[in-house]
PDB file of N, CA and C in Angstrom:
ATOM      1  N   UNK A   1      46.379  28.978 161.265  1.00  0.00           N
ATOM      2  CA  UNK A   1      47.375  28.518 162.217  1.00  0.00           C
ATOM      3  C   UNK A   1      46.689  27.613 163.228  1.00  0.00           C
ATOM      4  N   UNK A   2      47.439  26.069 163.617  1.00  0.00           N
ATOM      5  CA  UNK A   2      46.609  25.534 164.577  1.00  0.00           C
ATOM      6  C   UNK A   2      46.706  26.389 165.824  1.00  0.00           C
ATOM      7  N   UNK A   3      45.589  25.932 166.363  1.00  0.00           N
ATOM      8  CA  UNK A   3      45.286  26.619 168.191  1.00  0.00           C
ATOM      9  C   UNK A   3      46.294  26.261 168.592  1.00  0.00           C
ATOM     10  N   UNK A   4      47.298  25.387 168.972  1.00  0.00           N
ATOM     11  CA  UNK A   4      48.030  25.442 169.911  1.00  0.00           C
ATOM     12  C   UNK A   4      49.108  26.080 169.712  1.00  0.00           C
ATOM     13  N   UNK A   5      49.383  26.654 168.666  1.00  0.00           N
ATOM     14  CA  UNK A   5      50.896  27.521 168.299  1.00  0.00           C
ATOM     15  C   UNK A   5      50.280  29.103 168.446  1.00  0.00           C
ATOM     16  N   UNK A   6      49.181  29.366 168.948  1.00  0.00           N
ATOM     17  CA  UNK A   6      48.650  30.855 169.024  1.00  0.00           C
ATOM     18  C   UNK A   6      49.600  31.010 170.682  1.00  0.00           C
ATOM     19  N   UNK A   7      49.276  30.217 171.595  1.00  0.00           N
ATOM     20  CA  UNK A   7      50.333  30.961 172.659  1.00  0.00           C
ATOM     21  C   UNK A   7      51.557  31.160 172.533  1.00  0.00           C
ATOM     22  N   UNK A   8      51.991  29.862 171.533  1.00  0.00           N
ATOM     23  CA  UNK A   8      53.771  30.211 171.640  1.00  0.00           C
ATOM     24  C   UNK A   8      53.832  31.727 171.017  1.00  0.00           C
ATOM     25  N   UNK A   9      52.754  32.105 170.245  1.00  0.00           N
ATOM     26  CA  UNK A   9      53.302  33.173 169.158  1.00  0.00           C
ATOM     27  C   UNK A   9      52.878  34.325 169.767  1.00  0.00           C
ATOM     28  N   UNK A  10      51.803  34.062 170.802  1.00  0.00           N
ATOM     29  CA  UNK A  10      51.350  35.742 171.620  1.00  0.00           C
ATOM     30  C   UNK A  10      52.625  35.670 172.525  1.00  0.00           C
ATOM     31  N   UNK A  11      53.611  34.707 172.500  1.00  0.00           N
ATOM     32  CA  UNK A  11      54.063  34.294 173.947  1.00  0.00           C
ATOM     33  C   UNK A  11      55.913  35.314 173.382  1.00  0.00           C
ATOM     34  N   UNK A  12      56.070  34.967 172.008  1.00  0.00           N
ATOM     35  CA  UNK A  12      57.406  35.577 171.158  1.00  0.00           C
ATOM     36  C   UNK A  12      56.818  37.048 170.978  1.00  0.00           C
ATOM     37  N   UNK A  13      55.218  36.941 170.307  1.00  0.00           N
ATOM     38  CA  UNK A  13      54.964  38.835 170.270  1.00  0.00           C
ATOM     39  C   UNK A  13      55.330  39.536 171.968  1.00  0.00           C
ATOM     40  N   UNK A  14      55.195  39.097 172.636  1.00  0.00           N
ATOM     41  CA  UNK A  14      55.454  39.599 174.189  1.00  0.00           C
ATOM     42  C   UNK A  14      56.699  40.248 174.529  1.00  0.00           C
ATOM     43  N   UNK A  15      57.414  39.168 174.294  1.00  0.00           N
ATOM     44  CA  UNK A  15      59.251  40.068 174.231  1.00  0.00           C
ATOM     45  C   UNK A  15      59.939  40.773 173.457  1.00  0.00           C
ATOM     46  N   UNK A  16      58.966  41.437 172.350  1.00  0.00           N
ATOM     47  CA  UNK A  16      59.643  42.116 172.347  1.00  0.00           C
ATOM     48  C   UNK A  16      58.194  43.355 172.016  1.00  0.00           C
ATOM     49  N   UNK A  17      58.350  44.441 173.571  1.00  0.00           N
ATOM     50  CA  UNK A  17      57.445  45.450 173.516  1.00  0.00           C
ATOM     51  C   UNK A  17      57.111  46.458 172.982  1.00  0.00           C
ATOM     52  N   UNK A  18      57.852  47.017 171.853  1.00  0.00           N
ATOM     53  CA  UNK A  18      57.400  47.818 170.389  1.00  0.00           C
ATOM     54  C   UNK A  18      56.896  46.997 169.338  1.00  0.00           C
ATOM     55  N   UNK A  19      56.791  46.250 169.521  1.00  0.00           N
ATOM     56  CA  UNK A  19      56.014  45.433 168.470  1.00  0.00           C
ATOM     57  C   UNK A  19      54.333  45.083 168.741  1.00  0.00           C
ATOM     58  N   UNK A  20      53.751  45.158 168.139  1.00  0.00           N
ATOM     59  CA  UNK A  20      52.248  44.610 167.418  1.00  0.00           C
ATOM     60  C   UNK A  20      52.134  43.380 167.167  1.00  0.00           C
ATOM     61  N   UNK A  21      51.566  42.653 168.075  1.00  0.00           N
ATOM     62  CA  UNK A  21      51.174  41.156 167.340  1.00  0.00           C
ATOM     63  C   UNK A  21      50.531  40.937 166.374  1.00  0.00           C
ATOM     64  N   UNK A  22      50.071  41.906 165.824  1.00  0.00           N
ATOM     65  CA  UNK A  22      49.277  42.119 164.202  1.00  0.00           C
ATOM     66  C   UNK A  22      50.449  41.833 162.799  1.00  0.00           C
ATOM     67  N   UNK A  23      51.926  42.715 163.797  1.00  0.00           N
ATOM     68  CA  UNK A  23      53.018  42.375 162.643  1.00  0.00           C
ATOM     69  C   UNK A  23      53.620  41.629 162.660  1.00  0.00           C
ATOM     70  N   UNK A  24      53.426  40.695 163.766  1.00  0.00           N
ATOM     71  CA  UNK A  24      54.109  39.625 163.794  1.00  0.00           C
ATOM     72  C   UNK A  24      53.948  38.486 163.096  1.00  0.00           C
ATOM     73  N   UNK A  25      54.835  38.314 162.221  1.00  0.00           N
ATOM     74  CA  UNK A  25      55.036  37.221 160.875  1.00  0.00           C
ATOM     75  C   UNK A  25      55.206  35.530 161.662  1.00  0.00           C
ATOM     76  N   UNK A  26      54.369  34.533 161.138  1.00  0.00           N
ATOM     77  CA  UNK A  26      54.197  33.871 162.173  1.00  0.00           C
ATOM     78  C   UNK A  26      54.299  32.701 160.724  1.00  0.00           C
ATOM     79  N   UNK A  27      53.498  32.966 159.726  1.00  0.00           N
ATOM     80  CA  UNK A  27      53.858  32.011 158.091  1.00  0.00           C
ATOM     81  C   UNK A  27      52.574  31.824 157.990  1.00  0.00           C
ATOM     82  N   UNK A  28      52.452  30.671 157.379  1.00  0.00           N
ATOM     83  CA  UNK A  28      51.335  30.162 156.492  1.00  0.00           C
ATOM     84  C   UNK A  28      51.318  29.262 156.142  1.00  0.00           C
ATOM     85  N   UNK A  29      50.565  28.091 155.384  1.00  0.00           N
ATOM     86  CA  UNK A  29      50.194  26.673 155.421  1.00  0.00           C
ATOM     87  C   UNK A  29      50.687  27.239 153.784  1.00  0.00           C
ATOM     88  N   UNK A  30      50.143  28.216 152.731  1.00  0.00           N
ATOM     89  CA  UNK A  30      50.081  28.657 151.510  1.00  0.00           C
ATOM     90  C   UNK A  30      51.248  29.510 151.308  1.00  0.00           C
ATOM     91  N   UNK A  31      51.866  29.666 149.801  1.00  0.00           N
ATOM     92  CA  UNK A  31      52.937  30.506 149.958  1.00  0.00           C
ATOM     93  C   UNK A  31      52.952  30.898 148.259  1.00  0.00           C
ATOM     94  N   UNK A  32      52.751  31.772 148.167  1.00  0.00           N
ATOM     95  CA  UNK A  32      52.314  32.659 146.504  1.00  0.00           C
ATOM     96  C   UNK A  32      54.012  33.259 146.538  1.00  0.00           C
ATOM     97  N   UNK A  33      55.022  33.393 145.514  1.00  0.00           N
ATOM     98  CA  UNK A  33      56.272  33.562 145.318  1.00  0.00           C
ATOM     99  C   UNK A  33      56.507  33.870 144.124  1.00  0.00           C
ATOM    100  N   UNK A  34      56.863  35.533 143.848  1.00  0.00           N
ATOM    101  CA  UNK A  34      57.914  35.629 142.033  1.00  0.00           C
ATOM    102  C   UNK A  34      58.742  36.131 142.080  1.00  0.00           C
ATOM    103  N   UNK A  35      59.695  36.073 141.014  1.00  0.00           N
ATOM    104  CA  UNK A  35      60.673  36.879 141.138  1.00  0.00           C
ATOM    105  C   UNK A  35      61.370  36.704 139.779  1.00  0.00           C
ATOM    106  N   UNK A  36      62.148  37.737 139.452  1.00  0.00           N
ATOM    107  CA  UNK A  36      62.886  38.460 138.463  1.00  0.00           C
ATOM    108  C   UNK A  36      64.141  39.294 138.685  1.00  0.00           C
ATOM    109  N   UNK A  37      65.541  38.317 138.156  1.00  0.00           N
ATOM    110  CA  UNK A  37      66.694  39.069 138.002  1.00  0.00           C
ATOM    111  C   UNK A  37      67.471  39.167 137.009  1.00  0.00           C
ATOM    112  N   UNK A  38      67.917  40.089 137.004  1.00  0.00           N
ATOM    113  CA  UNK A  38      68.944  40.584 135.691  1.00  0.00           C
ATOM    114  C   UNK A  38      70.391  40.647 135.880  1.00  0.00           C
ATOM    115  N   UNK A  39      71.031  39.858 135.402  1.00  0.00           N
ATOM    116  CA  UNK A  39      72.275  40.110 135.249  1.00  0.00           C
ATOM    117  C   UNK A  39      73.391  40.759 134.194  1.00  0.00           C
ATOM    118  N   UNK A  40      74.295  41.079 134.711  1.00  0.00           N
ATOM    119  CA  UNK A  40      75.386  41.440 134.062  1.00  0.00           C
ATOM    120  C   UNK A  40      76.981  41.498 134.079  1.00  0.00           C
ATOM    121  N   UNK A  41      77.689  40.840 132.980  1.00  0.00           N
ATOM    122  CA  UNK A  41      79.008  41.184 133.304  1.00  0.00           C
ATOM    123  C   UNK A  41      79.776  41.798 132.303  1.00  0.00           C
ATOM    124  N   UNK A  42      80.530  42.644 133.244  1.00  0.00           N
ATOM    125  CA  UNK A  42      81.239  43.797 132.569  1.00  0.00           C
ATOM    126  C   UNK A  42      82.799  43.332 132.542  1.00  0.00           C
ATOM    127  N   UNK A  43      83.328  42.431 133.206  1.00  0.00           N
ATOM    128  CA  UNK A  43      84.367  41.713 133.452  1.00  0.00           C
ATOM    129  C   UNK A  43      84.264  39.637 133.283  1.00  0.00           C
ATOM    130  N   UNK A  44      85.027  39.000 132.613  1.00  0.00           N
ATOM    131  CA  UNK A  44      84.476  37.472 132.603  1.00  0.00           C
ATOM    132  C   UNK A  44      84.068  36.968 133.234  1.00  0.00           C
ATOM    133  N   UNK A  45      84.626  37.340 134.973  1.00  0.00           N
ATOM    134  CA  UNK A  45      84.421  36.793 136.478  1.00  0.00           C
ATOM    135  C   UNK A  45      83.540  37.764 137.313  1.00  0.00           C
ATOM    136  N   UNK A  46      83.409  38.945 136.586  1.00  0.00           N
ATOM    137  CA  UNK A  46      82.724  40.101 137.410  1.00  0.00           C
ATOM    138  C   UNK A  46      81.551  40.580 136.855  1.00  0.00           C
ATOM    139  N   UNK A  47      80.171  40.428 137.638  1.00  0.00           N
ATOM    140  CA  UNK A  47      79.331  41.456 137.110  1.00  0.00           C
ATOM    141  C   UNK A  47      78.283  42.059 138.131  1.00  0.00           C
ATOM    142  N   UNK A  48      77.403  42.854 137.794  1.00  0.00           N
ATOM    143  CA  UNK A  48      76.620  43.219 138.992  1.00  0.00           C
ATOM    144  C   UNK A  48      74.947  42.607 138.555  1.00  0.00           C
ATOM    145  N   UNK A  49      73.956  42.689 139.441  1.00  0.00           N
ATOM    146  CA  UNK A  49      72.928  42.156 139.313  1.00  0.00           C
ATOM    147  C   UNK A  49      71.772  43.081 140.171  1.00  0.00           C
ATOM    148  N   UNK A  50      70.547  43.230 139.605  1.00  0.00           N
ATOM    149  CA  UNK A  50      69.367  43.859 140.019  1.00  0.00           C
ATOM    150  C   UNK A  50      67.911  42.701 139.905  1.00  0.00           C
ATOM    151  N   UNK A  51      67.130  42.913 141.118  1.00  0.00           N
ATOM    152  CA  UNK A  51      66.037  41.896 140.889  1.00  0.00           C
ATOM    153  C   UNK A  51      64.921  42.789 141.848  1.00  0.00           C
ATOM    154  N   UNK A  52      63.942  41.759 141.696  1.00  0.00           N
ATOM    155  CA  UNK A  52      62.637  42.509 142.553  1.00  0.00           C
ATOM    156  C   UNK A  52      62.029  40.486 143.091  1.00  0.00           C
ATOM    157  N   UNK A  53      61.538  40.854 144.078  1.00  0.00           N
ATOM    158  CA  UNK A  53      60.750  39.434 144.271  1.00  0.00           C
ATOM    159  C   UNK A  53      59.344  40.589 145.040  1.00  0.00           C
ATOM    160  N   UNK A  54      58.490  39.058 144.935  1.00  0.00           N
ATOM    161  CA  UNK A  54      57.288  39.515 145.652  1.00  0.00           C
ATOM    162  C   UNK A  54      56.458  37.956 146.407  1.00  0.00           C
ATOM    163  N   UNK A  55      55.960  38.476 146.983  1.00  0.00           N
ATOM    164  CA  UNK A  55      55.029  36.870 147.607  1.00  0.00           C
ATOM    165  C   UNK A  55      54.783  37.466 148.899  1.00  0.00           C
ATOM    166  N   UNK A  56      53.752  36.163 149.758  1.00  0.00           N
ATOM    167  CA  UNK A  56      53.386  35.946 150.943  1.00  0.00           C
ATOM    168  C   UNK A  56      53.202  34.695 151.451  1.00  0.00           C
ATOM    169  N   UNK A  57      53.306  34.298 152.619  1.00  0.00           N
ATOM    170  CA  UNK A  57      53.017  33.185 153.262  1.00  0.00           C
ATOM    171  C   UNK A  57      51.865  33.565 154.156  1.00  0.00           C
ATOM    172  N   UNK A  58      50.558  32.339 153.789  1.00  0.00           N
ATOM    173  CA  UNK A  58      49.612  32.745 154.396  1.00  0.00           C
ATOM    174  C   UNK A  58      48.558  31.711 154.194  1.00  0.00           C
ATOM    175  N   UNK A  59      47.166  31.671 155.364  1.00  0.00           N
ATOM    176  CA  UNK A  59      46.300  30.388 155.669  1.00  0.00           C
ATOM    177  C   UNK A  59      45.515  30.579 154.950  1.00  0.00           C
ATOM    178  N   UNK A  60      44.666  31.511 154.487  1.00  0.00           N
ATOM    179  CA  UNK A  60      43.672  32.067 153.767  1.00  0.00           C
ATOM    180  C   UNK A  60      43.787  32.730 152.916  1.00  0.00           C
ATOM    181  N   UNK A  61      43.329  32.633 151.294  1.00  0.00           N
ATOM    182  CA  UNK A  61      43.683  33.765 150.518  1.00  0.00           C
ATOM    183  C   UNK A  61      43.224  34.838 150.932  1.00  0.00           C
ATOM    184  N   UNK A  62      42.104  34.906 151.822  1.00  0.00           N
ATOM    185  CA  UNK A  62      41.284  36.166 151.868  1.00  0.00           C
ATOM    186  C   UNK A  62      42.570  37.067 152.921  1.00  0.00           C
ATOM    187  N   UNK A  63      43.387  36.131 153.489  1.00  0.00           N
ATOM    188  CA  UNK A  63      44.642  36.570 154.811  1.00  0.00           C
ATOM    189  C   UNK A  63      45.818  37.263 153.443  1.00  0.00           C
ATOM    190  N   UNK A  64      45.894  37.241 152.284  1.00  0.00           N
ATOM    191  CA  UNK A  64      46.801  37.365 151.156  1.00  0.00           C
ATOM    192  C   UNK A  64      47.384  38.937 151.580  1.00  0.00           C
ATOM    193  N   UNK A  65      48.415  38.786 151.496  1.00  0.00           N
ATOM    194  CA  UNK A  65      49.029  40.190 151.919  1.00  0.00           C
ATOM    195  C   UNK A  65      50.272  39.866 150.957  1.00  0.00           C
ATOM    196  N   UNK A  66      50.653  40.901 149.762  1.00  0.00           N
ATOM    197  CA  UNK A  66      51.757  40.770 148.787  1.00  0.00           C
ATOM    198  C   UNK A  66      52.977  42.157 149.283  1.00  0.00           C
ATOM    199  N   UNK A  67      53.930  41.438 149.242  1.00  0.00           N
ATOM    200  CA  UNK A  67      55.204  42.024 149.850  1.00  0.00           C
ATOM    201  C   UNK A  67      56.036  42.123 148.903  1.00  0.00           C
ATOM    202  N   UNK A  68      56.764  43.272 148.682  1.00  0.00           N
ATOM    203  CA  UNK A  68      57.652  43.486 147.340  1.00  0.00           C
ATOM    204  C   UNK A  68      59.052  43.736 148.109  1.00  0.00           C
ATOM    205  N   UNK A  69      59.866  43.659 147.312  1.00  0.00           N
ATOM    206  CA  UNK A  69      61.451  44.070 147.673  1.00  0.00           C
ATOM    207  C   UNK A  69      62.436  43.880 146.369  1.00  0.00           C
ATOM    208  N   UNK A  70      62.826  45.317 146.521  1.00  0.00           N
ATOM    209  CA  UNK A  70      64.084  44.743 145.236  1.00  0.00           C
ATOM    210  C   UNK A  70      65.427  45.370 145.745  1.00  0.00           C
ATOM    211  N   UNK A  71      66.200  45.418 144.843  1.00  0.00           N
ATOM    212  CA  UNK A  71      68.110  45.543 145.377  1.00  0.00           C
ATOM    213  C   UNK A  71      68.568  45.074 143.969  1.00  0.00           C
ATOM    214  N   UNK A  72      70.375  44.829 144.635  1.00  0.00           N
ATOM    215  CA  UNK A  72      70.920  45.205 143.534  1.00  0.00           C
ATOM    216  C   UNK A  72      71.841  43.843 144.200  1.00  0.00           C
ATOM    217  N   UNK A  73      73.041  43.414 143.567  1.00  0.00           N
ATOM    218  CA  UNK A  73      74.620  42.950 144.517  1.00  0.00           C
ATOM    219  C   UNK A  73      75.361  42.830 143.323  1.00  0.00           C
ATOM    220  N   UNK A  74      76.759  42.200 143.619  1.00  0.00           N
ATOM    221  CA  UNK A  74      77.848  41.932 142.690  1.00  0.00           C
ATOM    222  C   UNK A  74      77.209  40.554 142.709  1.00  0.00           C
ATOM    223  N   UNK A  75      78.284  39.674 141.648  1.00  0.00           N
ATOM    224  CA  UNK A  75      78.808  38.274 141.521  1.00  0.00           C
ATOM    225  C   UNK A  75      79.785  38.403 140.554  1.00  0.00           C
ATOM    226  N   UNK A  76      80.552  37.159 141.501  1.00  0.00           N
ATOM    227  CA  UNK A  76      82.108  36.519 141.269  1.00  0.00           C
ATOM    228  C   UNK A  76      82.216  35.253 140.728  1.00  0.00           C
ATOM    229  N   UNK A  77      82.657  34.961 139.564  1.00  0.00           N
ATOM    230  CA  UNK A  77      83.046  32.914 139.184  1.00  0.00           C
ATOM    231  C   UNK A  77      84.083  33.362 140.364  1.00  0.00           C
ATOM    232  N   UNK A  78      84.187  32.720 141.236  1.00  0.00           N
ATOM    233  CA  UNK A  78      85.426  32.388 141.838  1.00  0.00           C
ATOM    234  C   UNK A  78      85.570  31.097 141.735  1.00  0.00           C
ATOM    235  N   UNK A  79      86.849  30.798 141.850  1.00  0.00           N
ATOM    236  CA  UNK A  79      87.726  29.520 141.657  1.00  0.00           C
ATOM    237  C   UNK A  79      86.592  28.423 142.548  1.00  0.00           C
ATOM    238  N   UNK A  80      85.865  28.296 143.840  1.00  0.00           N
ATOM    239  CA  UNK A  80      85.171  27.416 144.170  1.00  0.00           C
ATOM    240  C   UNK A  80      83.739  27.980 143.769  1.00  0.00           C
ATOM    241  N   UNK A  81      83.226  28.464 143.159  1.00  0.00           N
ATOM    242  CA  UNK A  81      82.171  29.022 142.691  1.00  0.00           C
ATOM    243  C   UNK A  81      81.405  30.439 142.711  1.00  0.00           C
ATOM    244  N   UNK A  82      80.380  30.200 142.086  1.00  0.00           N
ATOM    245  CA  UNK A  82      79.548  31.244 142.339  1.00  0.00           C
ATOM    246  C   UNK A  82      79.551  32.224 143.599  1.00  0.00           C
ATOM    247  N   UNK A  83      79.795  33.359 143.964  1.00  0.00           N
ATOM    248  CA  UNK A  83      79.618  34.345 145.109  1.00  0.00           C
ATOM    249  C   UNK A  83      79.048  35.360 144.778  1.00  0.00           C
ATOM    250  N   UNK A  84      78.047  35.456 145.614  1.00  0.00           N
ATOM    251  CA  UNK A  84      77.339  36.488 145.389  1.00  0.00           C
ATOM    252  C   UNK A  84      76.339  37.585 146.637  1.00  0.00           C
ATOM    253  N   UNK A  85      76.649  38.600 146.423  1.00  0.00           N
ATOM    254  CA  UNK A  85      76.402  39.754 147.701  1.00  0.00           C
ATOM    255  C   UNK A  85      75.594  40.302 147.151  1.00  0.00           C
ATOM    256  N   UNK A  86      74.503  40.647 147.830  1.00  0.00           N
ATOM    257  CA  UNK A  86      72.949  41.483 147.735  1.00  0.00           C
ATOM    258  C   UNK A  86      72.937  42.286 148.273  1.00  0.00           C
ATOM    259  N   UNK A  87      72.050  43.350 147.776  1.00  0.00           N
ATOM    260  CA  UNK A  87      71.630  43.993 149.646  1.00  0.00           C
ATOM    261  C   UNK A  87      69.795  44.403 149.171  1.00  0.00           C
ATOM    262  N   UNK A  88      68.786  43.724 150.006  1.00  0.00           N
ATOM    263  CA  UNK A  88      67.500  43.865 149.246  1.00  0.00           C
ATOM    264  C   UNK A  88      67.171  45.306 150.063  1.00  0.00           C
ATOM    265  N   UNK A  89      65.935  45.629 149.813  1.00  0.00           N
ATOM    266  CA  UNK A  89      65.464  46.600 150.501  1.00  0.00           C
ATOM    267  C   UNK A  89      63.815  46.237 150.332  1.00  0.00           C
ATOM    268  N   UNK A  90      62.887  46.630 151.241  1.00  0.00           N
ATOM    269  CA  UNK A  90      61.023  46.687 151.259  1.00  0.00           C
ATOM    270  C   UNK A  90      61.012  47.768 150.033  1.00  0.00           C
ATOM    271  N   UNK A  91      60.058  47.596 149.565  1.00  0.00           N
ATOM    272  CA  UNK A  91      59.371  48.430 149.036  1.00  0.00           C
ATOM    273  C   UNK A  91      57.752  48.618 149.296  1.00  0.00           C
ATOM    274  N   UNK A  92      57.440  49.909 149.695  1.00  0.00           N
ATOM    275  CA  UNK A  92      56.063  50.427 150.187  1.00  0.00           C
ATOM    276  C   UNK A  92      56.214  49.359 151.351  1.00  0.00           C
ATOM    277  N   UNK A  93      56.865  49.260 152.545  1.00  0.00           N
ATOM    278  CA  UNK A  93      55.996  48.925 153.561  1.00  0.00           C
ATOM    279  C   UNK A  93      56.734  49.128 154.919  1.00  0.00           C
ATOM    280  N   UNK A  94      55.857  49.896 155.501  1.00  0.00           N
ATOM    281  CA  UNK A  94      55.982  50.610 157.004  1.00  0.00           C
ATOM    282  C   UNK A  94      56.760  50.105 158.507  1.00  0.00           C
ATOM    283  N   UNK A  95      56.100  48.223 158.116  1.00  0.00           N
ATOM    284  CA  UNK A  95      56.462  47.940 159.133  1.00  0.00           C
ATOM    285  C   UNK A  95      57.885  47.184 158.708  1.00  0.00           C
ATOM    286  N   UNK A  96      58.560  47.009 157.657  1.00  0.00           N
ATOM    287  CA  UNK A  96      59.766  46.152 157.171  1.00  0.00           C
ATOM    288  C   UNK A  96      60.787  46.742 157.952  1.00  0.00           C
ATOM    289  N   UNK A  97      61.798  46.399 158.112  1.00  0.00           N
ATOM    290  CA  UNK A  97      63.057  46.928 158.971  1.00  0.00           C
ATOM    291  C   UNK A  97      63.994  47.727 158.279  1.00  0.00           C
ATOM    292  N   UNK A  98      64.405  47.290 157.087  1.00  0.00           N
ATOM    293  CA  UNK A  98      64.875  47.984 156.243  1.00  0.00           C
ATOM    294  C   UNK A  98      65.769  47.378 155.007  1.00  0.00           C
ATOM    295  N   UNK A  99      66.796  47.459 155.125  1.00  0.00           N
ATOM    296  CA  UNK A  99      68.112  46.752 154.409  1.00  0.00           C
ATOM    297  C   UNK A  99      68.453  45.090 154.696  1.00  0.00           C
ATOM    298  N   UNK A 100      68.347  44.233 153.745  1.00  0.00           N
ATOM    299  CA  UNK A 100      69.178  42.971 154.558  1.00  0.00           C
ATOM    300  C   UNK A 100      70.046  42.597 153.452  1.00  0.00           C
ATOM    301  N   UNK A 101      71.268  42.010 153.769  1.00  0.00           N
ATOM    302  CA  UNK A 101      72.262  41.724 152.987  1.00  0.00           C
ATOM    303  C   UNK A 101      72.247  40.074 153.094  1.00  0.00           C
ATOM    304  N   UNK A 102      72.291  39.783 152.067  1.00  0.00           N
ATOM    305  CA  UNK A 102      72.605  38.243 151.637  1.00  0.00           C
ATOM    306  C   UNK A 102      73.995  38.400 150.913  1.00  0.00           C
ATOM    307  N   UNK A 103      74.154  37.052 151.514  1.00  0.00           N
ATOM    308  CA  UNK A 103      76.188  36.425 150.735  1.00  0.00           C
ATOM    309  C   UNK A 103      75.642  34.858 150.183  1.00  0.00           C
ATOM    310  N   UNK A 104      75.643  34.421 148.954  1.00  0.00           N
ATOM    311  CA  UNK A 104      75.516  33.094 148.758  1.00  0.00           C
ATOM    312  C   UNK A 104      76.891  32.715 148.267  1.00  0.00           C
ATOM    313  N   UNK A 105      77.372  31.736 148.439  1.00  0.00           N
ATOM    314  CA  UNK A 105      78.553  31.016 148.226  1.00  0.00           C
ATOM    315  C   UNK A 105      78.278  29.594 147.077  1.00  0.00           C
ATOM    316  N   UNK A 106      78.323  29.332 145.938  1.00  0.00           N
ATOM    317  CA  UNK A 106      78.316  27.939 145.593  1.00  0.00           C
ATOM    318  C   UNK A 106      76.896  27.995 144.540  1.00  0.00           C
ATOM    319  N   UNK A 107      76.465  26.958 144.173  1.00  0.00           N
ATOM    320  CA  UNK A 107      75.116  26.635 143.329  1.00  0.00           C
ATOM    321  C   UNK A 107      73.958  27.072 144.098  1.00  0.00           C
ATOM    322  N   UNK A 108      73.018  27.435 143.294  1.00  0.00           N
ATOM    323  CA  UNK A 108      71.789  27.779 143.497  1.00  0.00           C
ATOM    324  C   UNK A 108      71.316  26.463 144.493  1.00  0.00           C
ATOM    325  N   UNK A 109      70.846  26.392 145.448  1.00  0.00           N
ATOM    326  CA  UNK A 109      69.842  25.021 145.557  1.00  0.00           C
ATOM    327  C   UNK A 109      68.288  25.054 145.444  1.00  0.00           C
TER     328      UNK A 109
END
């Protein structure tokens, strides 16, 4: 990370005071990324879906820290496209928050 973005980022770890500036996710110049999903439909327009991703963003490989998460959601052909609801979850890790839900609407980009 250049030197001059270390204060803005001790400056965001600051406000909020249960937090560790150690966990504070700040990125990386490098970015290692996989992932794997499965689909299914049980209906023409309806099916459900399961995946796992993994990666990190980071300056140094030796900085390499691999992060997993998998989940499940529906998807819909709807009449303007693709819709689709997630809900991921961490896997093995302490400091993750927990649940996040994604809605995509339309084509992959």
């Amino acid at each position: 990370m250049p030197d001059d973005l270390i204060p803005e980022a001790r400056a965001r770890c600051a406000a909020f005071p249960k937090r560790t500036c150690q966990n504070l996710v700040i990125g990386g110049k490098n970015l290692a990324v996989a992932s794997a999903e499965y689909e299914y439909y049980f209906k023409p327009n309806w099916g459900i879906a399961t995946f796992i991703d993994t990666g990190d963003a980071f300056n140094n490989f030796g900085d390499y820290r691999q992060k997993v998460g998998t989940g499940f959601g529906v998807r819909w052909r709807s009449p303007v496209g693709m819709v689709r609801v997630d809900l991921g979850f961490p896997v093995h890790d302490k400091n993750a928050s927990g649940v996040e839900l994604h809605i995509v609407i339309g084509p992959d980009l």
